[in-house]
N, C-alpha and C. Protein backbone atom coordinates (compact mmCIF):
# COMPACT_ATOMS: atom_id res chain seq x y z
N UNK A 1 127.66 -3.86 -90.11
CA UNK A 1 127.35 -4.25 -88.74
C UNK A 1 128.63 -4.31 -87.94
N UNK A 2 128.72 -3.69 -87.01
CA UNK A 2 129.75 -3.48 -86.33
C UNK A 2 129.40 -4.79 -85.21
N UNK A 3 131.37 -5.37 -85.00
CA UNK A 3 131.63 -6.69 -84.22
C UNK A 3 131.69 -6.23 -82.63
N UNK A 4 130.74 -6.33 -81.87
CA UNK A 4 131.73 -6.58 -80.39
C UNK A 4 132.65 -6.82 -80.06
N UNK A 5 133.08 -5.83 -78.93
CA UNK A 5 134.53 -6.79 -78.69
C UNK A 5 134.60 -7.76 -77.72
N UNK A 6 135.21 -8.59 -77.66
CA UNK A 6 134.89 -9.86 -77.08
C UNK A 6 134.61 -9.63 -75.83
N UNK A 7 135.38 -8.55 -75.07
CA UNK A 7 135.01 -7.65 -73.45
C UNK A 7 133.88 -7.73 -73.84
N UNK A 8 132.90 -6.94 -74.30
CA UNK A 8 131.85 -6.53 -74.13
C UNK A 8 130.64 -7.85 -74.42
N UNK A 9 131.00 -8.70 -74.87
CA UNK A 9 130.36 -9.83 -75.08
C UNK A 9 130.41 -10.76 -73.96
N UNK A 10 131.72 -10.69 -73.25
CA UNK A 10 131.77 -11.26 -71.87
C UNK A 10 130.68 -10.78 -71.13
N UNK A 11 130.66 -9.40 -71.20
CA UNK A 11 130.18 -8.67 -69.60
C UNK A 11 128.54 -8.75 -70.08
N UNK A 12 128.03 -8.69 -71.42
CA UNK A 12 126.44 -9.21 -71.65
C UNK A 12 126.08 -10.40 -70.85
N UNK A 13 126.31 -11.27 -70.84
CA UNK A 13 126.02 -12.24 -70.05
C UNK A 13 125.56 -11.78 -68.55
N UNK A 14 126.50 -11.51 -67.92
CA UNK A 14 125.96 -11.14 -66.80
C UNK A 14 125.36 -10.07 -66.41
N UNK A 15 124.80 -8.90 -67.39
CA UNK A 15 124.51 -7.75 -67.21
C UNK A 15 123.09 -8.40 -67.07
N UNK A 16 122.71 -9.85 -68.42
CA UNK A 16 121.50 -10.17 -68.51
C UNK A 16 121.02 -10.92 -67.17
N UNK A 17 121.95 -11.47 -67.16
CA UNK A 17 121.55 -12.33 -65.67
C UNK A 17 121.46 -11.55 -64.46
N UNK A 18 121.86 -10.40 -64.05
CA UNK A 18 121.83 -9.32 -63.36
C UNK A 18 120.30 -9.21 -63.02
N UNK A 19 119.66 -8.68 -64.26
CA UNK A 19 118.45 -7.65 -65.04
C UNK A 19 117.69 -8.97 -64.53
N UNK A 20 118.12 -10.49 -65.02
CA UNK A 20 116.31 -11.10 -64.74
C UNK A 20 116.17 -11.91 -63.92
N UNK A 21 118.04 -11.73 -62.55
CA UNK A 21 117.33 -11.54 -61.44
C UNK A 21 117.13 -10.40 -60.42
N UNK A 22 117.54 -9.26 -60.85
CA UNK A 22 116.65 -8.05 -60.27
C UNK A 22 114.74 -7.83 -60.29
N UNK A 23 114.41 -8.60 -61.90
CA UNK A 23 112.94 -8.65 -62.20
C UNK A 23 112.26 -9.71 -61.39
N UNK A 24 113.37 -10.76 -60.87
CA UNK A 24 112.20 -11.98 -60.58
C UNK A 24 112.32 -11.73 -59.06
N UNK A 25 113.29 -10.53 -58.12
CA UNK A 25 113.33 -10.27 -56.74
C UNK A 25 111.96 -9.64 -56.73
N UNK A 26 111.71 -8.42 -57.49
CA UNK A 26 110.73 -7.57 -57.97
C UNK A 26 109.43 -8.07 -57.79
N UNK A 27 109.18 -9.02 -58.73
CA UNK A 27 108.64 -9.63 -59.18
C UNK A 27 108.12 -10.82 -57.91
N UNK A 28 108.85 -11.30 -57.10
CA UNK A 28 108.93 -11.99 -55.75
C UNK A 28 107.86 -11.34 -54.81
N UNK A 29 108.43 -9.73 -54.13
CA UNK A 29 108.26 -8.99 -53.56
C UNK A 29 106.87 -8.66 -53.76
N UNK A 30 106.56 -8.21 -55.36
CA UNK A 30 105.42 -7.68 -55.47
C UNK A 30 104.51 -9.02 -55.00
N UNK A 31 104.58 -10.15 -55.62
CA UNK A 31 103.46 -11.09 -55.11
C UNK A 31 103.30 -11.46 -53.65
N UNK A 32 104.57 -11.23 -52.83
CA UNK A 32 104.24 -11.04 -51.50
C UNK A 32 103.44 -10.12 -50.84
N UNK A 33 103.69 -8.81 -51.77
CA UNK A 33 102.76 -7.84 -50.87
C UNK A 33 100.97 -7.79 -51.41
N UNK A 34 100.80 -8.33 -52.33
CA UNK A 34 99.71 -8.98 -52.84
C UNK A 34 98.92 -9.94 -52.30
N UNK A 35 99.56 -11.13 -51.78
CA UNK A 35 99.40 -12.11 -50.96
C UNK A 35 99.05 -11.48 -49.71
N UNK A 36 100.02 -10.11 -49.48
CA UNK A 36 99.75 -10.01 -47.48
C UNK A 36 98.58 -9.38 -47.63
N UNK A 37 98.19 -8.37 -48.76
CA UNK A 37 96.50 -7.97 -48.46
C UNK A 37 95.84 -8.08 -49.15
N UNK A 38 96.23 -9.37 -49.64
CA UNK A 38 94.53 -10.72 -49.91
C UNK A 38 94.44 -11.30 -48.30
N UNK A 39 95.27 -11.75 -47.63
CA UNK A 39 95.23 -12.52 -46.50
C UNK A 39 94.58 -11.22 -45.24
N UNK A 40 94.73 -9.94 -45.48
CA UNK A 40 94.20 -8.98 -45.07
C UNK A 40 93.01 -8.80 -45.14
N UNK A 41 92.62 -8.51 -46.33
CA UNK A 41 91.33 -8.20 -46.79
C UNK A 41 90.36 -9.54 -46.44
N UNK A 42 90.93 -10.78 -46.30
CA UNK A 42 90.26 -12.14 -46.08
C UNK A 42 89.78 -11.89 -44.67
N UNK A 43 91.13 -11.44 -43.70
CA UNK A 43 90.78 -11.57 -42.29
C UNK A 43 89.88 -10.62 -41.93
N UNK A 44 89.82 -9.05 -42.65
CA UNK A 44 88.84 -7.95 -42.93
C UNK A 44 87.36 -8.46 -42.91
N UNK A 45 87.54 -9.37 -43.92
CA UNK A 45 85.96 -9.75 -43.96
C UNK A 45 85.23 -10.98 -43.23
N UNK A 46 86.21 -11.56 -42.59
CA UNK A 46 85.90 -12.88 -41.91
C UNK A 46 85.74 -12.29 -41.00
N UNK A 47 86.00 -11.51 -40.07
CA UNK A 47 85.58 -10.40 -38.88
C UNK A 47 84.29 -9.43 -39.28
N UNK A 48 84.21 -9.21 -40.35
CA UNK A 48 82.39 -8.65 -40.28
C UNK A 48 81.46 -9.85 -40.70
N UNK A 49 82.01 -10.79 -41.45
CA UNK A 49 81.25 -11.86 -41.07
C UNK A 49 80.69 -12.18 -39.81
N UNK A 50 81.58 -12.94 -38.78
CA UNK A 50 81.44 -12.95 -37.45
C UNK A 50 80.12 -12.22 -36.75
N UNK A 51 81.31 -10.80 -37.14
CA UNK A 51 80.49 -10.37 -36.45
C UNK A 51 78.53 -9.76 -36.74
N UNK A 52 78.52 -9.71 -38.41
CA UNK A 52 77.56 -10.03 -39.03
C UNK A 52 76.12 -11.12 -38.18
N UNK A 53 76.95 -12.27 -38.39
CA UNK A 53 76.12 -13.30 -37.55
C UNK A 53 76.10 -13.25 -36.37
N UNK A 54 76.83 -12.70 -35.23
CA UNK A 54 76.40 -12.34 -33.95
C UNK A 54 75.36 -11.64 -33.55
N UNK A 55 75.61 -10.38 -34.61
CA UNK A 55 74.42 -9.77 -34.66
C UNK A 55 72.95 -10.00 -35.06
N UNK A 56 73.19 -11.16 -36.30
CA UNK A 56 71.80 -11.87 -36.54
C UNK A 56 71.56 -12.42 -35.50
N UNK A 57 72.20 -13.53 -34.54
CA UNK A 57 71.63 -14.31 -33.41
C UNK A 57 71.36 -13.29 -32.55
N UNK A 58 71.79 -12.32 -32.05
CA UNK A 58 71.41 -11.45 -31.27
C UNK A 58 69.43 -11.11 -31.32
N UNK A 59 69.59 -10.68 -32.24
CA UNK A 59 68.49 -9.98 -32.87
C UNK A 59 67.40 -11.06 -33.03
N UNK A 60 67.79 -12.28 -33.04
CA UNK A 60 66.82 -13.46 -33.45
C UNK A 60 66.47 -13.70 -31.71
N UNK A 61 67.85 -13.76 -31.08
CA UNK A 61 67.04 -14.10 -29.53
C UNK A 61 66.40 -12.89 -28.78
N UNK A 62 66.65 -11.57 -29.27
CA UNK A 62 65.49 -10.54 -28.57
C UNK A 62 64.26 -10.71 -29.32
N UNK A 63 64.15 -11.12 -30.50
CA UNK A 63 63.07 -11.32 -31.24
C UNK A 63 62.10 -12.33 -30.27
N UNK A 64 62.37 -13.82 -29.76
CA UNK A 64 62.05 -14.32 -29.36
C UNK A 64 61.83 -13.98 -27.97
N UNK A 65 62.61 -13.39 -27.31
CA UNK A 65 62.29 -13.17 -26.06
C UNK A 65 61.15 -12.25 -25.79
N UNK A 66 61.21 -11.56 -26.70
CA UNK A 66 60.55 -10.30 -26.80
C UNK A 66 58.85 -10.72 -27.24
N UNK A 67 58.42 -11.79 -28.11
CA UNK A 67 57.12 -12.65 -28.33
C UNK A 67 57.09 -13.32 -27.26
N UNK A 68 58.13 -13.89 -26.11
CA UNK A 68 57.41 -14.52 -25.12
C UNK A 68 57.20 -13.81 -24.13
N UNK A 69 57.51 -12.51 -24.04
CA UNK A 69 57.26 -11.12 -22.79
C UNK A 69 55.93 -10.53 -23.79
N UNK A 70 55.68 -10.72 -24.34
CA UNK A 70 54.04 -10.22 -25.14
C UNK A 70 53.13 -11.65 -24.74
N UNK A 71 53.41 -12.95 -24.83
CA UNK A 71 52.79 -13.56 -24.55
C UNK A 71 52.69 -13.96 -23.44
N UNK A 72 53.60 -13.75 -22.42
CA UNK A 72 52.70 -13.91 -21.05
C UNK A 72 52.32 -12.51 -20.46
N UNK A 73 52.26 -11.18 -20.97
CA UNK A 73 51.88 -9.76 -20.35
C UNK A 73 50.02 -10.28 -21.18
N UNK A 74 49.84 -10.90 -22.20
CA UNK A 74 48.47 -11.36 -22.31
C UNK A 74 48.06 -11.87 -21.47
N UNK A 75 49.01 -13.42 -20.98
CA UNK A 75 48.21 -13.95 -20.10
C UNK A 75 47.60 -13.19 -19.06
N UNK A 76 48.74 -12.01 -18.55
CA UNK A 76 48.53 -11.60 -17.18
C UNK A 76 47.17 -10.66 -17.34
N UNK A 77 47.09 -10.02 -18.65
CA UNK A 77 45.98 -9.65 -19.31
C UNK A 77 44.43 -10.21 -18.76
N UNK A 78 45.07 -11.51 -19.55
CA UNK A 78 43.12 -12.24 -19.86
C UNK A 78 42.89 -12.59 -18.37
N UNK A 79 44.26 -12.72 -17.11
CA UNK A 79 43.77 -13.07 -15.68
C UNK A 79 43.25 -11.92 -14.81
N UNK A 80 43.04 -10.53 -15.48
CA UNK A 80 42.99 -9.51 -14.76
C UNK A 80 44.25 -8.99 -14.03
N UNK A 81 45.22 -9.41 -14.28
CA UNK A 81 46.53 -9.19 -13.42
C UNK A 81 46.99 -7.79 -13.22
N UNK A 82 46.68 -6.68 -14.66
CA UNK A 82 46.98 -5.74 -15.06
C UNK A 82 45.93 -4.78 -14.78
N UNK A 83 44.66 -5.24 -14.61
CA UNK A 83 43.56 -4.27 -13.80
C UNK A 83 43.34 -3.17 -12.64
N UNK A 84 44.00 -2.50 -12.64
CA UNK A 84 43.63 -1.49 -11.39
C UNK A 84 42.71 -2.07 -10.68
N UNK A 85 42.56 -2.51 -9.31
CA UNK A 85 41.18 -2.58 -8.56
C UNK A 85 40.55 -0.80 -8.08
N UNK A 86 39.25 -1.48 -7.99
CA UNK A 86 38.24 -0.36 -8.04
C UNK A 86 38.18 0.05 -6.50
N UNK A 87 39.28 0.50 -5.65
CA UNK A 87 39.56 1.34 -4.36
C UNK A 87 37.56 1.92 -3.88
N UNK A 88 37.04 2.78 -4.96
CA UNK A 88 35.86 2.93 -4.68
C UNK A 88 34.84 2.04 -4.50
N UNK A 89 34.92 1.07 -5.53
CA UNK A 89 33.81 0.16 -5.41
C UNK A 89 33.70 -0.82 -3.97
N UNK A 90 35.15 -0.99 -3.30
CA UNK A 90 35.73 -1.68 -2.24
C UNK A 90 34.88 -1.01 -1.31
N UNK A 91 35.11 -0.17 -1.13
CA UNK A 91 34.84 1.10 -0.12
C UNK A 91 32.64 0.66 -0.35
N UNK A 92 32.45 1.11 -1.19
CA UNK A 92 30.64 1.14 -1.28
C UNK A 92 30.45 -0.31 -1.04
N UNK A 93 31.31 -1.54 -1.29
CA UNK A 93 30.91 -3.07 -1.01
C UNK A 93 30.48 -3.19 0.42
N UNK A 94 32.03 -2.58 1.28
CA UNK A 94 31.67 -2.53 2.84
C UNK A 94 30.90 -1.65 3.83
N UNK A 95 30.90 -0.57 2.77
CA UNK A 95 29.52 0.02 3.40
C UNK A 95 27.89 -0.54 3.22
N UNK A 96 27.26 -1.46 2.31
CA UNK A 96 26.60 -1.93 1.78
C UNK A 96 26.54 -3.74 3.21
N UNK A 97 27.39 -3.82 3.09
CA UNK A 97 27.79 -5.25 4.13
C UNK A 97 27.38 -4.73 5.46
N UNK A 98 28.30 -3.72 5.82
CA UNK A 98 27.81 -3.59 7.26
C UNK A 98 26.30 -2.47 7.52
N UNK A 99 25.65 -2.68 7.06
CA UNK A 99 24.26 -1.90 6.51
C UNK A 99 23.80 -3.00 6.39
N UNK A 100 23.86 -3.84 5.81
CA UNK A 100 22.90 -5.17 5.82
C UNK A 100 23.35 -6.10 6.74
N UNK A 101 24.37 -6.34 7.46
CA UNK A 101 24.84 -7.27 8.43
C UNK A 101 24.51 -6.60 10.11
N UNK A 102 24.24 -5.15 9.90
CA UNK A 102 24.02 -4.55 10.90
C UNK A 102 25.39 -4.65 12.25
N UNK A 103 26.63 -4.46 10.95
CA UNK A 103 27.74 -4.62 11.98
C UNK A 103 28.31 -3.42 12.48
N UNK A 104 27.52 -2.40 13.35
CA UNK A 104 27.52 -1.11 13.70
C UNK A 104 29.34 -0.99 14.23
N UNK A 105 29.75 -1.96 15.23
CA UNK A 105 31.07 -1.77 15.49
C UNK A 105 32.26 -2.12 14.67
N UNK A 106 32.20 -2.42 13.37
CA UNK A 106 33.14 -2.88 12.27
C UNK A 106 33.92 -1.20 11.78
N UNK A 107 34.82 -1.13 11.90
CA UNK A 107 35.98 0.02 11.38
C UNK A 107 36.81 -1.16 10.74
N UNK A 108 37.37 0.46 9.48
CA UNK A 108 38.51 -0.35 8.48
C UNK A 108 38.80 0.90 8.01
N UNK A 109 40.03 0.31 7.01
CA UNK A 109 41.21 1.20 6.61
C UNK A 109 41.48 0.48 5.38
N UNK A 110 41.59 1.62 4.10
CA UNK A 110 41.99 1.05 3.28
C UNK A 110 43.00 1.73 2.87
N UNK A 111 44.07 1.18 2.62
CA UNK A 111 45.27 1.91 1.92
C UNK A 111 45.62 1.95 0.92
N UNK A 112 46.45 3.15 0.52
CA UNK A 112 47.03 3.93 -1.01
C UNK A 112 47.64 2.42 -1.74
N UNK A 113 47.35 2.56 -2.73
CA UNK A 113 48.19 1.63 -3.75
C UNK A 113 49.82 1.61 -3.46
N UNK A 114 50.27 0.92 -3.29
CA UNK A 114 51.81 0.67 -2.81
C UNK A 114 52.61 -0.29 -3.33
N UNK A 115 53.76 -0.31 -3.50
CA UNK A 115 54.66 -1.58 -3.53
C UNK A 115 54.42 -2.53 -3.04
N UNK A 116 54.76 -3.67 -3.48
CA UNK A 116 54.36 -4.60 -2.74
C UNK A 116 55.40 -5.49 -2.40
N UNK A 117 56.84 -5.35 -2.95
CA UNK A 117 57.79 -6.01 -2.47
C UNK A 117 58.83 -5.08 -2.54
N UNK A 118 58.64 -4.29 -1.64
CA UNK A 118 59.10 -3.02 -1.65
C UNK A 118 60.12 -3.73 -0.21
N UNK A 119 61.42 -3.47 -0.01
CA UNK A 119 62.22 -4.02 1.11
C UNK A 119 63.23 -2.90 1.77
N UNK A 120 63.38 -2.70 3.23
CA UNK A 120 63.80 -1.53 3.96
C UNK A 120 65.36 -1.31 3.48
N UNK A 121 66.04 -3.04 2.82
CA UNK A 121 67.21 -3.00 3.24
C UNK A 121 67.54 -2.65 1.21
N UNK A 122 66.71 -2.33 0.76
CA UNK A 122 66.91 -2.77 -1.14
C UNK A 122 67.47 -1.07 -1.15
N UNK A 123 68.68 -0.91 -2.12
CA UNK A 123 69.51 0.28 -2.21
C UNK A 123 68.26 1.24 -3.16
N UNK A 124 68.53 2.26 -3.09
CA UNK A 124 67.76 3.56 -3.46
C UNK A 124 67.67 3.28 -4.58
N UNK A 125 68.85 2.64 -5.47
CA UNK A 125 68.85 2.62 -6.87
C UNK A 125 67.92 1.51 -7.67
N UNK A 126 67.30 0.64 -6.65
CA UNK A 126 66.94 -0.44 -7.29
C UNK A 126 65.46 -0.04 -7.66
N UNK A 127 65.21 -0.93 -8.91
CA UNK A 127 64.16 -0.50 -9.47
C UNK A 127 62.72 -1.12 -8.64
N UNK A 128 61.54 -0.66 -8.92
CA UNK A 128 60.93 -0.63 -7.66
C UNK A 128 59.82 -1.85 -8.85
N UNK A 129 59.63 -2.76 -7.81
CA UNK A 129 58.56 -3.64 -8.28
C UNK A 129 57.32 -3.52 -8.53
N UNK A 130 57.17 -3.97 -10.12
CA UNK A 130 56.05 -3.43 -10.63
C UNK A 130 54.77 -4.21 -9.76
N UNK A 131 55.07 -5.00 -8.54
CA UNK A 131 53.48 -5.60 -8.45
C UNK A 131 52.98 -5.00 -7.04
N UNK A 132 51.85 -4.50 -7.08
CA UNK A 132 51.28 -3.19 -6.40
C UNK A 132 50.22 -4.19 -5.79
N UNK A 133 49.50 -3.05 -4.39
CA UNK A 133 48.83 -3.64 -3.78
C UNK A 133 47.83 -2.62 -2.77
N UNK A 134 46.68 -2.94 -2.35
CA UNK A 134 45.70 -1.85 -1.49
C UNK A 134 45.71 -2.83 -0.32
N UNK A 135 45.81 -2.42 0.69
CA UNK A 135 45.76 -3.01 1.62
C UNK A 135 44.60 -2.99 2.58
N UNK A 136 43.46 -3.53 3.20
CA UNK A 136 42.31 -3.46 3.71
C UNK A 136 42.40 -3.99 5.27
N UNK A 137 42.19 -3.08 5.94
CA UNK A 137 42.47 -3.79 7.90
C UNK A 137 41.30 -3.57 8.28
N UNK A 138 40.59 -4.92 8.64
CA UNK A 138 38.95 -4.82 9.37
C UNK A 138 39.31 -4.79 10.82
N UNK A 139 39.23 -4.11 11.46
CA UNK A 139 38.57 -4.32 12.97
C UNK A 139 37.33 -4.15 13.70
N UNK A 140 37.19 -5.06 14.88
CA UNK A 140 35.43 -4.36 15.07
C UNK A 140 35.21 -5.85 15.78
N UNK A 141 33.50 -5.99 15.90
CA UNK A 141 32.97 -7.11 16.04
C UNK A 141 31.93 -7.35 15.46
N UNK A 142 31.99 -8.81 15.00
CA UNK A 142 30.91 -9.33 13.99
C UNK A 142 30.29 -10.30 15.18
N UNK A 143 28.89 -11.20 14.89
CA UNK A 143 28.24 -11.82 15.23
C UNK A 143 28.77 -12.89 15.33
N UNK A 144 29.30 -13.75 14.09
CA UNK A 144 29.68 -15.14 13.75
C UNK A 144 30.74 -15.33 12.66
N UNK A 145 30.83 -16.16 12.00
CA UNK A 145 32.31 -16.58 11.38
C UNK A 145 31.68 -16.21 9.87
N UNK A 146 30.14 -16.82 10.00
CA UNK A 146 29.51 -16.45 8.45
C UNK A 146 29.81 -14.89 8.02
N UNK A 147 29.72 -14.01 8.99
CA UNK A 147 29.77 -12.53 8.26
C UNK A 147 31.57 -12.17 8.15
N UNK A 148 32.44 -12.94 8.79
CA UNK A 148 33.63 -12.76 8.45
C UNK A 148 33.87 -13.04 6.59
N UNK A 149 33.52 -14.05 6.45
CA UNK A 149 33.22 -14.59 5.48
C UNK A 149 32.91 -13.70 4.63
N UNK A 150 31.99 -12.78 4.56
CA UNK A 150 31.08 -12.27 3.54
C UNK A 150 32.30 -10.88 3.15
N UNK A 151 32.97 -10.88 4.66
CA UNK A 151 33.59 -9.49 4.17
C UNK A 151 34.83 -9.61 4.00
N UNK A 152 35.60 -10.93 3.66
CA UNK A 152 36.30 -11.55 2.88
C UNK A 152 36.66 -11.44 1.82
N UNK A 153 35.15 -11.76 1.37
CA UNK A 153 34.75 -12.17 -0.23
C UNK A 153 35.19 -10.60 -1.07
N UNK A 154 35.47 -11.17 -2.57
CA UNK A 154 36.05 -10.06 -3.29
C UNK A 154 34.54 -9.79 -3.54
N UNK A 155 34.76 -8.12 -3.81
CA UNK A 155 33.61 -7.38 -4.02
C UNK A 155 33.24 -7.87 -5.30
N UNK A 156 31.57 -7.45 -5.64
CA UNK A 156 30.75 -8.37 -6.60
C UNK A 156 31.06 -6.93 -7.99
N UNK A 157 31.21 -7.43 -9.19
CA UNK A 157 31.68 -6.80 -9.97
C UNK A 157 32.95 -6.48 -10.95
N UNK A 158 34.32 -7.19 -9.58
CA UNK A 158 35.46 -6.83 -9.92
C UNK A 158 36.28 -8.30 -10.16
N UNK A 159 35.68 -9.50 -10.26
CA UNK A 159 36.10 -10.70 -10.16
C UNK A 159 37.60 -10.65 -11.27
N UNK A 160 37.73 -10.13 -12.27
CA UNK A 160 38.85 -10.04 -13.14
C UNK A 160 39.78 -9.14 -12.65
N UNK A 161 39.71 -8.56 -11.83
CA UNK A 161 40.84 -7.56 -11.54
C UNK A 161 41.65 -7.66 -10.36
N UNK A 162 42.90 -8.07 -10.32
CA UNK A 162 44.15 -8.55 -9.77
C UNK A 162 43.69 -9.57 -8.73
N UNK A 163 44.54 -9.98 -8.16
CA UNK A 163 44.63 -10.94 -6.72
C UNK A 163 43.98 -10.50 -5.84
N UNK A 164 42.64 -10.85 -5.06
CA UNK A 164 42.77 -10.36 -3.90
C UNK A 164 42.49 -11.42 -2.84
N UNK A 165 43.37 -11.34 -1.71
CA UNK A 165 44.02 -12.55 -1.17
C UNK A 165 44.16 -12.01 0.43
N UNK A 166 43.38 -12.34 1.18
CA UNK A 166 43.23 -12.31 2.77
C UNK A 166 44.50 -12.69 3.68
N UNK A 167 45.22 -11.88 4.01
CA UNK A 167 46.67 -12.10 4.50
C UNK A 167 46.65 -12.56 5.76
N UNK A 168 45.73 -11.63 6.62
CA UNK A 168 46.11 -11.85 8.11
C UNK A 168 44.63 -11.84 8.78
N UNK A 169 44.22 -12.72 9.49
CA UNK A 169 42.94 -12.44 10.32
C UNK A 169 42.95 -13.16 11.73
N UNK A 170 42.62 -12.60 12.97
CA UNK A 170 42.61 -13.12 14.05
C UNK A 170 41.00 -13.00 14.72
N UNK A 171 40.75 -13.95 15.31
CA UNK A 171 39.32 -13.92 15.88
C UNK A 171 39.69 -14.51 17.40
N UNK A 172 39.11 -13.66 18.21
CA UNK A 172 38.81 -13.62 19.72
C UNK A 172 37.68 -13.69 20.22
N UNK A 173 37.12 -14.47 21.22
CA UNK A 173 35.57 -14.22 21.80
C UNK A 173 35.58 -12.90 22.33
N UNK A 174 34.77 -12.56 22.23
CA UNK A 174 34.24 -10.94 23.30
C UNK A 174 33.54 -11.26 24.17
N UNK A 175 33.59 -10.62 25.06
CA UNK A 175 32.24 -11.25 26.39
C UNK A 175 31.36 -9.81 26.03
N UNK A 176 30.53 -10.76 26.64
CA UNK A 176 28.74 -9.77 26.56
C UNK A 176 29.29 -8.70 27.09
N UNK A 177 28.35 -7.44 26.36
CA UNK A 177 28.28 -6.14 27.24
C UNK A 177 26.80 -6.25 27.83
N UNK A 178 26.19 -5.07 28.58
CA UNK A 178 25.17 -5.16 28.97
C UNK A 178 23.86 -4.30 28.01
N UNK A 179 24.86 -4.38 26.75
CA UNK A 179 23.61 -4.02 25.51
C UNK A 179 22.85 -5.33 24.99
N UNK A 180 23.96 -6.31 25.02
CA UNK A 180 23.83 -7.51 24.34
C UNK A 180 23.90 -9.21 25.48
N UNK A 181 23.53 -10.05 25.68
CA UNK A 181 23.76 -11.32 26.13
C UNK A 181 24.75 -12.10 25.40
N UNK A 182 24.84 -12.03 24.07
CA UNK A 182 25.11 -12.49 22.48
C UNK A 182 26.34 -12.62 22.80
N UNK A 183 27.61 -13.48 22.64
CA UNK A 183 28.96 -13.49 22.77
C UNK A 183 29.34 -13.12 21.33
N UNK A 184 29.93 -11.92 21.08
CA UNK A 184 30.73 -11.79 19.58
C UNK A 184 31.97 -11.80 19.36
N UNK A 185 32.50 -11.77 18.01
CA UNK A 185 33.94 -12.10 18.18
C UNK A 185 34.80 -11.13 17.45
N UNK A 186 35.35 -10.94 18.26
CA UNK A 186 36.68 -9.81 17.91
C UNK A 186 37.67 -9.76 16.53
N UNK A 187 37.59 -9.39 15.81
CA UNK A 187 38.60 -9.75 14.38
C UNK A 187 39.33 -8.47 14.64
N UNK A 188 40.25 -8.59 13.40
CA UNK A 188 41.59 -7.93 13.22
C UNK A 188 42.05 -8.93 11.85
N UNK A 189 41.69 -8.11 10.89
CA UNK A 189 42.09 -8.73 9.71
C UNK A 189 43.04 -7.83 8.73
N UNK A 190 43.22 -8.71 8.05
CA UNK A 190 44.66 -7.23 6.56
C UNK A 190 44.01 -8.24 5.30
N UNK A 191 43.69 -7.77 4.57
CA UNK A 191 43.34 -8.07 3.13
C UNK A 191 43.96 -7.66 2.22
N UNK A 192 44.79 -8.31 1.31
CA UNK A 192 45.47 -7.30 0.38
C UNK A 192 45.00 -7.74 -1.25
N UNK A 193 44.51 -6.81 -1.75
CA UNK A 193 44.47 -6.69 -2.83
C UNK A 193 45.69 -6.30 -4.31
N UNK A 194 46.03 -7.38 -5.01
CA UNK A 194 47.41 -7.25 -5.20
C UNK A 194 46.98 -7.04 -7.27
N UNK A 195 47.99 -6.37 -7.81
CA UNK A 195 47.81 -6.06 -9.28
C UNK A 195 49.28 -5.56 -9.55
N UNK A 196 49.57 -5.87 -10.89
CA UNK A 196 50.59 -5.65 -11.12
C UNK A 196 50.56 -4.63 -12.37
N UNK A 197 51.26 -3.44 -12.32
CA UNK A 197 51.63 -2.03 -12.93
C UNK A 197 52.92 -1.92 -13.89
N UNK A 198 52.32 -2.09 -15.14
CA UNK A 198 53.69 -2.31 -16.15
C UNK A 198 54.32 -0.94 -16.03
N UNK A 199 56.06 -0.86 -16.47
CA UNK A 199 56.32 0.56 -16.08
C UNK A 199 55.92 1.02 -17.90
N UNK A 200 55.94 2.33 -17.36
CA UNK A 200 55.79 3.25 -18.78
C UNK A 200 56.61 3.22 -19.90
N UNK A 201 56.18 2.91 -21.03
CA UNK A 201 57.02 2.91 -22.33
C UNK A 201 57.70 4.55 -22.56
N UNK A 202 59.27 4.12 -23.18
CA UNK A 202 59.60 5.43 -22.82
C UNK A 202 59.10 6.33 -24.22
């Protein structure tokens, strides 16, 4: 067995101490960069977490919103709200009225289904309101206040189908002509018949 020489026995020492702290810098380093993407991969997943559950609440409040826009488009349902009115049947009611009321001078106008909050000053782009309406203008002369009345009344048949709601009516005496002695009275009425038109599923 061959002796070292005492040089070389000196310089072991520190060659070793050199070596195990070069391993434990190493060794340092590596667990730092270990550490930085665990703390990575942590923040990685705590951000789809997040955002995970945003997306559940999301989805939970269209869920809900979305059962209470089904449950009141029923209500508007079971009130007739959603009913087309019957434009024809309107039309044969008041011909039928003034035929039996014998209100020979009664004219009217019924109008196209329309907007109903439709506004001059609302930009082109805005979406147009689903609640629609026929509009009915009596003019003429009736006898008395009772046959105003009658032609008022919603036509017999259609009681479930949308609003219909007497907007505007004015009554004036007429003086006798020399057909009649009878004083009658002048109307000028607007009737609007109102329903509301879901838009189309796309």
């Amino acid at each position: 067995m061959m002796n070292l020489a005492p040089s070389l026995v000196r310089l072991r020492l520190p060659l070793i101490a050199g070596a195990l702290a070069a391993a434990g810098a190493a060794l340092m380093l590596w667990s730092q960069a270990e550490r930085d993407n665990a703390d990575a991969s942590l923040r990685q997943h705590t951000t789809r977490l997040t955002q995970a559950r945003a997306m559940h609440q999301a989805a939970r409040e269209t869920d809900t919103a979305a059962r209470a826009g089904l449950r009141q488009i029923e209500a508007l349902r079971g009130q007739g709200l959603l009913d087309t009115p019957d434009r024809r049947a309107w039309q044969a009611h008041l011909l039928g009225l003034q035929g039996k009321l014998q209100l020979d001078a009664l004219e009217w106008e019924l109008g196209p289904f329309a907007h109903a909050a439709s506004r001059d000053d609302a930009p082109s782009t805005a979406q147009a309101s689903a609640l629609r309406r026929s509009t009915l203008h009596l003019k003429g002369e009736i006898a008395h206040e009772g046959q105003l009345l009658a032609l008022l009344e919603r036509p017999p048949g259609s009681a479930s189908a949308g609003l219909f709601l007497p907007r505007r009516c004015r009554l004036a005496p007429s003086p006798p002509t020399e057909a009649t002695d009878a004083q009658a009275l002048a109307i000028d009425c607007e009737i609007d018949w109102l329903f509301l038109q879901l838009p189309a599923t796309p």
